[in-house]
Protein backbone atom coordinates (compact mmCIF):
# COMPACT_ATOMS: atom_id res chain seq x y z
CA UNK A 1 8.75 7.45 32.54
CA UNK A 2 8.23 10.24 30.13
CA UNK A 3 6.13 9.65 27.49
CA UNK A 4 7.33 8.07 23.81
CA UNK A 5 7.08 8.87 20.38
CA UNK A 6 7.07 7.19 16.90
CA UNK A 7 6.69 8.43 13.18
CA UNK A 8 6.12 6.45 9.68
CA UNK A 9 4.54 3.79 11.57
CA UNK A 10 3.62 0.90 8.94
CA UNK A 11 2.14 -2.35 10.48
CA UNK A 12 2.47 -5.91 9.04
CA UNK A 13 0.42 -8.99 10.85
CA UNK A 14 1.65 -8.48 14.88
CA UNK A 15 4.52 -6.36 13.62
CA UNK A 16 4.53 -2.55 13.62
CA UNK A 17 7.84 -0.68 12.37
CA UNK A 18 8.35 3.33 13.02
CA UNK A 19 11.09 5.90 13.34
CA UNK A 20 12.47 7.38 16.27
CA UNK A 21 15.71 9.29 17.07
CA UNK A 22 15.96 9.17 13.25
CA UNK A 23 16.23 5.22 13.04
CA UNK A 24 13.87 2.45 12.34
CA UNK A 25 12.59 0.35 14.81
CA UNK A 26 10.58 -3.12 14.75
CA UNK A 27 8.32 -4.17 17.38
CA UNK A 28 5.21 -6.78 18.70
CA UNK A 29 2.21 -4.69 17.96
CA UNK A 30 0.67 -6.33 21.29
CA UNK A 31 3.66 -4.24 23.02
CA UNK A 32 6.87 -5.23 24.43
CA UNK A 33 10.45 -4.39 23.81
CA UNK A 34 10.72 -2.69 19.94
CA UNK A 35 14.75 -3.48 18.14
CA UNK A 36 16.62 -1.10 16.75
CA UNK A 37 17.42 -2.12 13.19
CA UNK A 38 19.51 0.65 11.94
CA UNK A 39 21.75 3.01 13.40
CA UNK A 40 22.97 5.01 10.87
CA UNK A 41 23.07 8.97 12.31
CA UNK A 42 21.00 10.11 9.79
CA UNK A 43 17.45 10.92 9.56
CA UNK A 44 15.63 7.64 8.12
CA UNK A 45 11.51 7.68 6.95
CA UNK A 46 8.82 5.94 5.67
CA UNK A 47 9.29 2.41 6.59
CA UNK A 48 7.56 0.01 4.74
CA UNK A 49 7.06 -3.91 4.95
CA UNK A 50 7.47 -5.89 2.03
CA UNK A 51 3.85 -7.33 1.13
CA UNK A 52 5.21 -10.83 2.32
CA UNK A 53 6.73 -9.18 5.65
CA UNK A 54 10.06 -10.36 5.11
CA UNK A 55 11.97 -7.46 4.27
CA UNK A 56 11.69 -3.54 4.99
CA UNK A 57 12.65 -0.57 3.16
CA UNK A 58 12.88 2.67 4.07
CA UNK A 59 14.09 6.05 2.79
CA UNK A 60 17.53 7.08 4.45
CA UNK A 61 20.27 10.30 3.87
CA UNK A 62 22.97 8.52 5.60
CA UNK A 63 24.72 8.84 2.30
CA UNK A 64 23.98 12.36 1.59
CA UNK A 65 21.04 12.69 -0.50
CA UNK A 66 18.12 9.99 0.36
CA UNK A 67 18.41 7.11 -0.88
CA UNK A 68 16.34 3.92 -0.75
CA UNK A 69 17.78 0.98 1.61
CA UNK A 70 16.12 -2.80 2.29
CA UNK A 71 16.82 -5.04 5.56
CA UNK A 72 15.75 -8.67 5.11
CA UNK A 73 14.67 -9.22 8.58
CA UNK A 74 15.68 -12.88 9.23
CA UNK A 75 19.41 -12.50 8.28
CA UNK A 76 19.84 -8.51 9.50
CA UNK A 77 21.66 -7.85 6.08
CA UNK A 78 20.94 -4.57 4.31
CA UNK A 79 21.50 -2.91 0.93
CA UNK A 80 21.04 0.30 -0.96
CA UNK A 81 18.75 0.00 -3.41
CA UNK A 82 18.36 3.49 -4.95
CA UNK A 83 21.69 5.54 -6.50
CA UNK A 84 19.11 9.19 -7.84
CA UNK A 85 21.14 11.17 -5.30
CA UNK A 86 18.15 13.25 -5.03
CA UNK A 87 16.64 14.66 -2.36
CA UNK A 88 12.46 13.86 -3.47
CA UNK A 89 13.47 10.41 -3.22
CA UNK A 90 11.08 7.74 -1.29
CA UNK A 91 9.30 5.03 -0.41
CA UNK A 92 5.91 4.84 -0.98
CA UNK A 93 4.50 1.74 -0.69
């Protein structure tokens, strides 16, 4: 098994989030098997929890420039917040 890697990680309770092959990921911070939330073949950063943990958002250029996108976790939907079309755009917090 070679060994893994993850960037942005952002933890929230037993839940840790991260980027890898350019898409977000959420998993059990105990370990286990992380899910693939996005797949969008485009570099994605800086995931962030909401304070209540039921939502994420992240920075993404799927559209071209980055933009900022949300996922509510329960229901899988997510929306583009963010129409700057510039490239210093990002979440922060």
């Amino acid at each position: 098994m070679t060994a893994g890697y993850l960037r942005y990680p952002h933890l929230h309770g037993d839940q840790v989030t991260f980027v890898a092959a350019d898409d977000i990921w959420l998993a059990p911070v105990t370990g286990g098997r992380a899910t693939r939330l996005t797949d969008d073949a485009a570099p994605a950063r800086n995931p962030r929890f909401a304070p209540d943990g039921t939502r994420l958002a992240w920075t993404s250029t799927r559209d071209g420039h980055a933009e900022v996108m949300v996922i509510d976790l329960a229901t899988g939907s997510s929306e583009r917040l963010t129409y700057w079309g510039n490239a210093s755009t990002n979440v922060i917090g």
